[in-house]
PDB file of N, CA and C in Angstrom:
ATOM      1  N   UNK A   1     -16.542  32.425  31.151  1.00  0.00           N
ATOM      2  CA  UNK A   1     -17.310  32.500  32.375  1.00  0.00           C
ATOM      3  C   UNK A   1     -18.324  33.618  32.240  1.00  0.00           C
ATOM      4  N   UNK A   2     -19.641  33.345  32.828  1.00  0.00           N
ATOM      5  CA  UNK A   2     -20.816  34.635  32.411  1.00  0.00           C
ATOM      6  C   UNK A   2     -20.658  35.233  33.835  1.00  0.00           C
ATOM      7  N   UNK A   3     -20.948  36.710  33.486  1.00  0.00           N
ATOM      8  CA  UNK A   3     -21.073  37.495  34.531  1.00  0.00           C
ATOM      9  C   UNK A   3     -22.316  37.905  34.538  1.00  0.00           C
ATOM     10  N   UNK A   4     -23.234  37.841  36.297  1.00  0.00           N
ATOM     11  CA  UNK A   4     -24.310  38.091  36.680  1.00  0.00           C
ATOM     12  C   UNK A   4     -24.023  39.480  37.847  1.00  0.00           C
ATOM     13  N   UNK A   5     -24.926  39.999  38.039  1.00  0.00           N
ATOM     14  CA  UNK A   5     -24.589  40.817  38.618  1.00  0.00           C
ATOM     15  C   UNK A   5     -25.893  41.057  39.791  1.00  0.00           C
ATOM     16  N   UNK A   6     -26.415  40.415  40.906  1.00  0.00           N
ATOM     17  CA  UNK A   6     -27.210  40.405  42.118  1.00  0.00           C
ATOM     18  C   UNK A   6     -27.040  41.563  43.159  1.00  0.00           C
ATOM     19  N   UNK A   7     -28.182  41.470  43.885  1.00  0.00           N
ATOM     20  CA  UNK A   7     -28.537  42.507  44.885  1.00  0.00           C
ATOM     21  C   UNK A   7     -28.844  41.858  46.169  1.00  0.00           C
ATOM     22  N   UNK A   8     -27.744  42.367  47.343  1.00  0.00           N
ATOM     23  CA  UNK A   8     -28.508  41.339  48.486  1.00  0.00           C
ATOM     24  C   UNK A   8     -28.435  42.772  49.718  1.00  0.00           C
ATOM     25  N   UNK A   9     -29.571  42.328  50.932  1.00  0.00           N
ATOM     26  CA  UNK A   9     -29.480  43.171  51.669  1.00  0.00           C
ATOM     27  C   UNK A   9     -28.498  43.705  52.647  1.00  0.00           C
ATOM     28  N   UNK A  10     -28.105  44.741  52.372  1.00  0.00           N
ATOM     29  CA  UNK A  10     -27.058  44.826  53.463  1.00  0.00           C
ATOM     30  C   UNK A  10     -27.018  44.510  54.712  1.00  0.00           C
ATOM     31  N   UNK A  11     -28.088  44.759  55.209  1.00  0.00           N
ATOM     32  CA  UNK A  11     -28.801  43.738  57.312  1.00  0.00           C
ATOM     33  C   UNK A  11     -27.857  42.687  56.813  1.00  0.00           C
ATOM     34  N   UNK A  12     -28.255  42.011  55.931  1.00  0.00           N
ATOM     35  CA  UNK A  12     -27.796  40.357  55.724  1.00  0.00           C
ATOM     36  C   UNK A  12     -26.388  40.005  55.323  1.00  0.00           C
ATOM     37  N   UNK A  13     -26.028  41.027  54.914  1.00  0.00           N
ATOM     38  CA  UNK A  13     -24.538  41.120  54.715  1.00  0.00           C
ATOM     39  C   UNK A  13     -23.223  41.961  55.954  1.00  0.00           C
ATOM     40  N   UNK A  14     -24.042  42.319  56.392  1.00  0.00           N
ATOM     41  CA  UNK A  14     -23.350  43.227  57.308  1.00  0.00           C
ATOM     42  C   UNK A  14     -23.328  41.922  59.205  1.00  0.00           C
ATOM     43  N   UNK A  15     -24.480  41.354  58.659  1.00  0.00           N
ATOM     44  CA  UNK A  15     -24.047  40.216  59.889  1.00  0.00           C
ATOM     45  C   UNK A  15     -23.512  38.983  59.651  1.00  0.00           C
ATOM     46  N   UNK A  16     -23.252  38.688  58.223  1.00  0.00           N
ATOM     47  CA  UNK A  16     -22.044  37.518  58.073  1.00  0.00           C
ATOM     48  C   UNK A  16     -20.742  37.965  57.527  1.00  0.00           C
ATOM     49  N   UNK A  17     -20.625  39.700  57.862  1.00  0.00           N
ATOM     50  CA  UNK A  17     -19.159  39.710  57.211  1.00  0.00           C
ATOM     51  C   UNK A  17     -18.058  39.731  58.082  1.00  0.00           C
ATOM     52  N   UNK A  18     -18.366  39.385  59.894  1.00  0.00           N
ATOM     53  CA  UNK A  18     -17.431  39.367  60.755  1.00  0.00           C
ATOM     54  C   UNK A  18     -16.653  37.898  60.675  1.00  0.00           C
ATOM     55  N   UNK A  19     -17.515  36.849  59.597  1.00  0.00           N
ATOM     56  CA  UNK A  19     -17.537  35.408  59.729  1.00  0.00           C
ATOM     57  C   UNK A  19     -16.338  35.224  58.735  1.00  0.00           C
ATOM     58  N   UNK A  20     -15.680  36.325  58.036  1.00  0.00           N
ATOM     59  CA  UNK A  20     -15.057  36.234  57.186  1.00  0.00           C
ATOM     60  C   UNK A  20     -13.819  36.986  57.287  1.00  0.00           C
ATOM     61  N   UNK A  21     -12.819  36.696  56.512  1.00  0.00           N
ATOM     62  CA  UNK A  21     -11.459  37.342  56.693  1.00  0.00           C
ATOM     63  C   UNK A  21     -11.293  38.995  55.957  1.00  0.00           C
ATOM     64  N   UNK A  22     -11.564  39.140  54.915  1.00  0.00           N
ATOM     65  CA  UNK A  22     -11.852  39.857  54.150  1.00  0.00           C
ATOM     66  C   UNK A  22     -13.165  39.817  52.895  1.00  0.00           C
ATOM     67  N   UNK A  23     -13.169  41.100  52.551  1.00  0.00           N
ATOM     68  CA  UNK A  23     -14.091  41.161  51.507  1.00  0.00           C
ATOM     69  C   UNK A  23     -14.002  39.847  50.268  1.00  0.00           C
ATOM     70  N   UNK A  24     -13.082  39.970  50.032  1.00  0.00           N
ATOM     71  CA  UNK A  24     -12.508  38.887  48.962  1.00  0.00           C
ATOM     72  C   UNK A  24     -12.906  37.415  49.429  1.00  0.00           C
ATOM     73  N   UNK A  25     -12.319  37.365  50.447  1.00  0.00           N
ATOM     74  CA  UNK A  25     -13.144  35.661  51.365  1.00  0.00           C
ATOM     75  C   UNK A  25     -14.633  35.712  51.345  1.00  0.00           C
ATOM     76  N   UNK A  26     -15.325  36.361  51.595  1.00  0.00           N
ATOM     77  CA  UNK A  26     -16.559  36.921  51.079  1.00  0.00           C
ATOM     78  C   UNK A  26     -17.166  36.565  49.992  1.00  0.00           C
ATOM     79  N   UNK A  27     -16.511  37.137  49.099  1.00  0.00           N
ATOM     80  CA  UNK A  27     -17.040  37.267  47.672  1.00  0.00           C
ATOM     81  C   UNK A  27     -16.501  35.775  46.765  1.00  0.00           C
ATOM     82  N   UNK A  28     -15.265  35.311  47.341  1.00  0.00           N
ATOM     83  CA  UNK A  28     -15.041  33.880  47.269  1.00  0.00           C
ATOM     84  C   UNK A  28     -16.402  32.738  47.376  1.00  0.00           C
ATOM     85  N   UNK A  29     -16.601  33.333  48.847  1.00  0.00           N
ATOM     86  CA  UNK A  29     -17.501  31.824  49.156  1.00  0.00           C
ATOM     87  C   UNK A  29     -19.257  32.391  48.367  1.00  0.00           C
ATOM     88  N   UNK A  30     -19.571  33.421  48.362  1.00  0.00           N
ATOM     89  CA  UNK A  30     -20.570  33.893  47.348  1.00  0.00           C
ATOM     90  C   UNK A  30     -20.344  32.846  46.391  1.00  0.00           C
ATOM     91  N   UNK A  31     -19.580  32.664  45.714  1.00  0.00           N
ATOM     92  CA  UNK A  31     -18.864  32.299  44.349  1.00  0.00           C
ATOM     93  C   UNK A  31     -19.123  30.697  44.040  1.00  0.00           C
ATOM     94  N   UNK A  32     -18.635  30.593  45.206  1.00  0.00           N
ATOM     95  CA  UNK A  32     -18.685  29.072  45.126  1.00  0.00           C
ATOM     96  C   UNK A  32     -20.524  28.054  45.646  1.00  0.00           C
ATOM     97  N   UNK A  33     -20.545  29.180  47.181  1.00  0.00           N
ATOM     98  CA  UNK A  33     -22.795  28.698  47.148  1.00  0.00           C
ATOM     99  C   UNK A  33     -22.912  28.756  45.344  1.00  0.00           C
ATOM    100  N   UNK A  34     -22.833  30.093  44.959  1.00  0.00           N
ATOM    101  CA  UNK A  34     -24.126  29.681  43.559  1.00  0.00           C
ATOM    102  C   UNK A  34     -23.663  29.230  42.824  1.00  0.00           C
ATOM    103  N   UNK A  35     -22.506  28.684  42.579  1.00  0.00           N
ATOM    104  CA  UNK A  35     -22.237  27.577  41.682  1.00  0.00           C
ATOM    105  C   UNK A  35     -22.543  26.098  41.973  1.00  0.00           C
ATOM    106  N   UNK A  36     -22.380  26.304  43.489  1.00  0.00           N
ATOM    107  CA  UNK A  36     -23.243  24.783  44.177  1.00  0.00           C
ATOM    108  C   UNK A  36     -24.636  24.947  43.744  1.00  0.00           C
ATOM    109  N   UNK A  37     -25.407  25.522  43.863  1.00  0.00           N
ATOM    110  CA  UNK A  37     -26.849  25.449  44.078  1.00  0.00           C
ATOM    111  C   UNK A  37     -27.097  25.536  42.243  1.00  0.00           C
ATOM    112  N   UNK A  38     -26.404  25.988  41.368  1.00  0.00           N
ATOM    113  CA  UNK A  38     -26.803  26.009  40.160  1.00  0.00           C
ATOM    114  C   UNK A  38     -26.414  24.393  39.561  1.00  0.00           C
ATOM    115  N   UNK A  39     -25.124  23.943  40.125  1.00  0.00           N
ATOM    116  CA  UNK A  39     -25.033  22.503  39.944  1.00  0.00           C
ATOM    117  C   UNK A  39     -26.288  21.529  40.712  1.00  0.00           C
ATOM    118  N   UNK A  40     -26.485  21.813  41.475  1.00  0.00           N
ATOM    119  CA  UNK A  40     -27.511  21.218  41.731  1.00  0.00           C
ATOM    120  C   UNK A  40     -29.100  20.616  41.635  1.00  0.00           C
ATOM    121  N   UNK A  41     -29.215  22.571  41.005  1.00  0.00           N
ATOM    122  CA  UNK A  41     -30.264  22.201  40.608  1.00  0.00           C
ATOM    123  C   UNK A  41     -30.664  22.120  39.070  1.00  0.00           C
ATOM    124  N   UNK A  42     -29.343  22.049  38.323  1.00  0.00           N
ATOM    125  CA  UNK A  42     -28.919  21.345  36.943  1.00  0.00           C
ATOM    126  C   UNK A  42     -29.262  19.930  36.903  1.00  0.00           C
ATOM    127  N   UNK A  43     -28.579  19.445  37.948  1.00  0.00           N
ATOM    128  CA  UNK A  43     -28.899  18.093  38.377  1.00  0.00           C
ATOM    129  C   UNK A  43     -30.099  17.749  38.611  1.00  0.00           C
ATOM    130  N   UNK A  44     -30.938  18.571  38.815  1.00  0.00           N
ATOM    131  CA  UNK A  44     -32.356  18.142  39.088  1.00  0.00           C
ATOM    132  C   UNK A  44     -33.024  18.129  37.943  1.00  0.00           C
ATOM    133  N   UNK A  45     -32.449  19.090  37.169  1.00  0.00           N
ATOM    134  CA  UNK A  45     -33.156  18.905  35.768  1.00  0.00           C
ATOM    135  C   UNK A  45     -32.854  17.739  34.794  1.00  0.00           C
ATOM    136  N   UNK A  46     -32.035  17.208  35.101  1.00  0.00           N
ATOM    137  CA  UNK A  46     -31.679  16.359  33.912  1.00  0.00           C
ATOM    138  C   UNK A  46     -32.722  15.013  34.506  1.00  0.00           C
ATOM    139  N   UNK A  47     -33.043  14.480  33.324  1.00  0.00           N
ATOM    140  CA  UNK A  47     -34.311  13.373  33.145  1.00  0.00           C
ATOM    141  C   UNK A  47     -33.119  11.818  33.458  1.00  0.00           C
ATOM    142  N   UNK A  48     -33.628  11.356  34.543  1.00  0.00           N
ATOM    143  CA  UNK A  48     -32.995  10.107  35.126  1.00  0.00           C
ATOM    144  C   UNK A  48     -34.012   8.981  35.361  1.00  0.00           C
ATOM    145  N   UNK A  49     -33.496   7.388  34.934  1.00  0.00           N
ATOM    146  CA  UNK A  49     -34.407   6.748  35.178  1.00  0.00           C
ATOM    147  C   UNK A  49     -34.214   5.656  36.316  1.00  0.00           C
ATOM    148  N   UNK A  50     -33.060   6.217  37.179  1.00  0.00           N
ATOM    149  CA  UNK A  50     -32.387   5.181  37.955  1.00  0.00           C
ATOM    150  C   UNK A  50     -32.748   5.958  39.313  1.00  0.00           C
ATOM    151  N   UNK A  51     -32.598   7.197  39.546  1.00  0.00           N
ATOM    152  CA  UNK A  51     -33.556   7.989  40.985  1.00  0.00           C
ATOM    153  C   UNK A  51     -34.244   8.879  40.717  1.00  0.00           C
ATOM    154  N   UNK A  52     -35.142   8.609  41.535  1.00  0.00           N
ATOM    155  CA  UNK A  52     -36.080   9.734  41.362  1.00  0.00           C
ATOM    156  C   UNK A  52     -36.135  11.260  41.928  1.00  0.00           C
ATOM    157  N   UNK A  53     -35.299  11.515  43.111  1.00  0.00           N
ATOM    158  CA  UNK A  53     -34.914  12.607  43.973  1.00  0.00           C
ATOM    159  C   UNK A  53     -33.926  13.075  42.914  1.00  0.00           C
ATOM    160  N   UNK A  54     -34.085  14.301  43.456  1.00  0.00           N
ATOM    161  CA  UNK A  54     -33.023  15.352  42.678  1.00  0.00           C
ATOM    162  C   UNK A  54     -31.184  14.773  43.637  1.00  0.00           C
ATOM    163  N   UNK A  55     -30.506  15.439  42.853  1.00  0.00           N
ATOM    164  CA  UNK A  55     -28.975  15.038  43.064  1.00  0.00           C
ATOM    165  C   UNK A  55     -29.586  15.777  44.966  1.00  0.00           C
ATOM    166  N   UNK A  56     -29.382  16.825  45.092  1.00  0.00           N
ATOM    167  CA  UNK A  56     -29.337  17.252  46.371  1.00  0.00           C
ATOM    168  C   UNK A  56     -29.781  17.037  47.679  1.00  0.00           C
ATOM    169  N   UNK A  57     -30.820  16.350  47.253  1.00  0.00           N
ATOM    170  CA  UNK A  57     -32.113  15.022  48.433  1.00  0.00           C
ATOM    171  C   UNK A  57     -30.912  14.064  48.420  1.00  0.00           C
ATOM    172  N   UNK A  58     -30.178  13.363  47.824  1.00  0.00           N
ATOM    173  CA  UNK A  58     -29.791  12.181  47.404  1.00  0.00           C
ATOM    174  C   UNK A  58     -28.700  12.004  48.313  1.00  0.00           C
ATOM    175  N   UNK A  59     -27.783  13.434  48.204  1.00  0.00           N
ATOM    176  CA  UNK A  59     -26.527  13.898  49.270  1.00  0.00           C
ATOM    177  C   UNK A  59     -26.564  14.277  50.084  1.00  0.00           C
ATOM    178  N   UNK A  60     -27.884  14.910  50.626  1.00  0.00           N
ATOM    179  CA  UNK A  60     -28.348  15.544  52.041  1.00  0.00           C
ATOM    180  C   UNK A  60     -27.833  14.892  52.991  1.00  0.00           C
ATOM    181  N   UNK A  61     -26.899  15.700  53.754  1.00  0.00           N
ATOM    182  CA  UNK A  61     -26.360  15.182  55.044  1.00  0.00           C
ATOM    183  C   UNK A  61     -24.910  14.577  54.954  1.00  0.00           C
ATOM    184  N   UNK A  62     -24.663  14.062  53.831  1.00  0.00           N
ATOM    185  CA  UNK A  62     -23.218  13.257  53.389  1.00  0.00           C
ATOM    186  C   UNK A  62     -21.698  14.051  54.211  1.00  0.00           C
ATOM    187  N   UNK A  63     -21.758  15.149  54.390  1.00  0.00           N
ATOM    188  CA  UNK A  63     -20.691  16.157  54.666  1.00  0.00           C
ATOM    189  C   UNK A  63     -21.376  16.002  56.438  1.00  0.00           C
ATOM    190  N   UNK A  64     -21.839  15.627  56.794  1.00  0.00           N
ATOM    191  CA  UNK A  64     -22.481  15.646  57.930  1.00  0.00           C
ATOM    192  C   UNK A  64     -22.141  14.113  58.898  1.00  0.00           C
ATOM    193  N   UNK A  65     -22.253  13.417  57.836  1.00  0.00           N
ATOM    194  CA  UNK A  65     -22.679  11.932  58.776  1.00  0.00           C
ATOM    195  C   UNK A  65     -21.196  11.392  58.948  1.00  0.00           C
ATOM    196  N   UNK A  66     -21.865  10.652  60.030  1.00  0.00           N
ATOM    197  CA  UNK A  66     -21.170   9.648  60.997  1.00  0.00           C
ATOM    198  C   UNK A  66     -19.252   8.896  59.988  1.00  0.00           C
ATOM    199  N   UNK A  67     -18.298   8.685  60.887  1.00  0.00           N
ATOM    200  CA  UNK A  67     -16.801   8.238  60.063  1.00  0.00           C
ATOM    201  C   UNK A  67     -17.827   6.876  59.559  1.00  0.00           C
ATOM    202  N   UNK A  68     -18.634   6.086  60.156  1.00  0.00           N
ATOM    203  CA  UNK A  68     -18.598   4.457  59.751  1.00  0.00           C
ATOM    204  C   UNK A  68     -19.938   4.548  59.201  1.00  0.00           C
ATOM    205  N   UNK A  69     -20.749   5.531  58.611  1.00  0.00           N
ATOM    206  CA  UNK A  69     -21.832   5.575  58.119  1.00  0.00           C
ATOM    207  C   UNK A  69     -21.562   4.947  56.594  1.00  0.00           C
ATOM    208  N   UNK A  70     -23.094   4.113  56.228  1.00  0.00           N
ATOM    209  CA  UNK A  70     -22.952   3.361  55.501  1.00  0.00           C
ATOM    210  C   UNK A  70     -24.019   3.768  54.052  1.00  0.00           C
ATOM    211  N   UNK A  71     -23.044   4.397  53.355  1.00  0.00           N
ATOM    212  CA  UNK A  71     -23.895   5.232  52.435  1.00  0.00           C
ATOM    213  C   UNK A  71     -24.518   4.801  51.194  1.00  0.00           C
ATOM    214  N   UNK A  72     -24.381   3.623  50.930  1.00  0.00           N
ATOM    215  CA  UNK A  72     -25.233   2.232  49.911  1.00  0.00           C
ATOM    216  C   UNK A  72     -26.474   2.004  50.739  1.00  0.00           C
ATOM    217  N   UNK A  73     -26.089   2.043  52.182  1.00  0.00           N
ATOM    218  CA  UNK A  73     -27.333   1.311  52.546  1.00  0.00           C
ATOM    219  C   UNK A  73     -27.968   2.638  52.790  1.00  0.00           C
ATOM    220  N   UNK A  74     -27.760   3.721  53.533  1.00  0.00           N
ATOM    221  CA  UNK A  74     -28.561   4.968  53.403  1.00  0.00           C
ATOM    222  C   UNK A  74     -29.377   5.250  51.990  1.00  0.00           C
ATOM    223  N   UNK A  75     -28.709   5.002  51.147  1.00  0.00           N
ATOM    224  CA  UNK A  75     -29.483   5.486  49.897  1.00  0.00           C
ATOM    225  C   UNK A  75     -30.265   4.260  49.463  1.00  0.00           C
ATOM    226  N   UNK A  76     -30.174   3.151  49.204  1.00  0.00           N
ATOM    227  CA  UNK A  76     -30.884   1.976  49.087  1.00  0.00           C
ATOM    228  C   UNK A  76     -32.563   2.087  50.033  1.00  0.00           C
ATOM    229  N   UNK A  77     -31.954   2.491  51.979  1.00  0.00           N
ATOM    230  CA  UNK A  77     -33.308   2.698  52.351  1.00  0.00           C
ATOM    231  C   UNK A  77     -34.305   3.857  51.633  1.00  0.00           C
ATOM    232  N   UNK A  78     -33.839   4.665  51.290  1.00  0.00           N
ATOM    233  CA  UNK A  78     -34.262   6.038  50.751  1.00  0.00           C
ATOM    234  C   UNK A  78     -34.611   6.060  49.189  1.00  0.00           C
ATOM    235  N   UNK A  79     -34.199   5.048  48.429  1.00  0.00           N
ATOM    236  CA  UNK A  79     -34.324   5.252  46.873  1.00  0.00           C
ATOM    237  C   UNK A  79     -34.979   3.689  46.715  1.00  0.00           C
ATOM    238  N   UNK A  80     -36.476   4.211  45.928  1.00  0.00           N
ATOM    239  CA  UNK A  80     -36.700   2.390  45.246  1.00  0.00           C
ATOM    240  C   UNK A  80     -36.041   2.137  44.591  1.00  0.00           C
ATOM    241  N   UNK A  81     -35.397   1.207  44.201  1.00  0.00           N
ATOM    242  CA  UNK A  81     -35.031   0.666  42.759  1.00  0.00           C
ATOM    243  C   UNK A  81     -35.913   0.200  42.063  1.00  0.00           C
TER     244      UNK A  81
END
């Protein structure tokens, strides 16, 4: 595993750390955003000839939508073939 080592503002940290249990829950979910957003936009890099949107356009909203939402046809309206 590589270790990075970032700088964020404390204003910005000091008003989402009541949202959390401890430091560690904290530094958990840190952990897990930039591994989302680096998968993601991995995914965007890789050369595809079946969609054209990056992986993250593609899922937008999925964790969001409706129990009987119909996610062939969501992406079908949204992607040419």
């Amino acid at each position: 595993m590589c270790t990075y080592t970032i700088s964020i503002n404390d204003t910005i940290i000091d008003k989402v750390r009541p949202a959390f249990a401890d430091e560690d829950a904290l530094s958990n979910w840190m952990q897990q955003q930039m591994e989302l957003m680096l998968v993601r936009y991995a995914a965007g890099l890789e050369p595809t000839k079946k969609h054209k949107e990056p992986l993250s356009m593609r899922l937008r909203g999925i964790a969001n939508a409706p129990k009987d939402f119909d996610y062939k046809q969501e992406l079908s309206n949204r992607i040419e073939l």
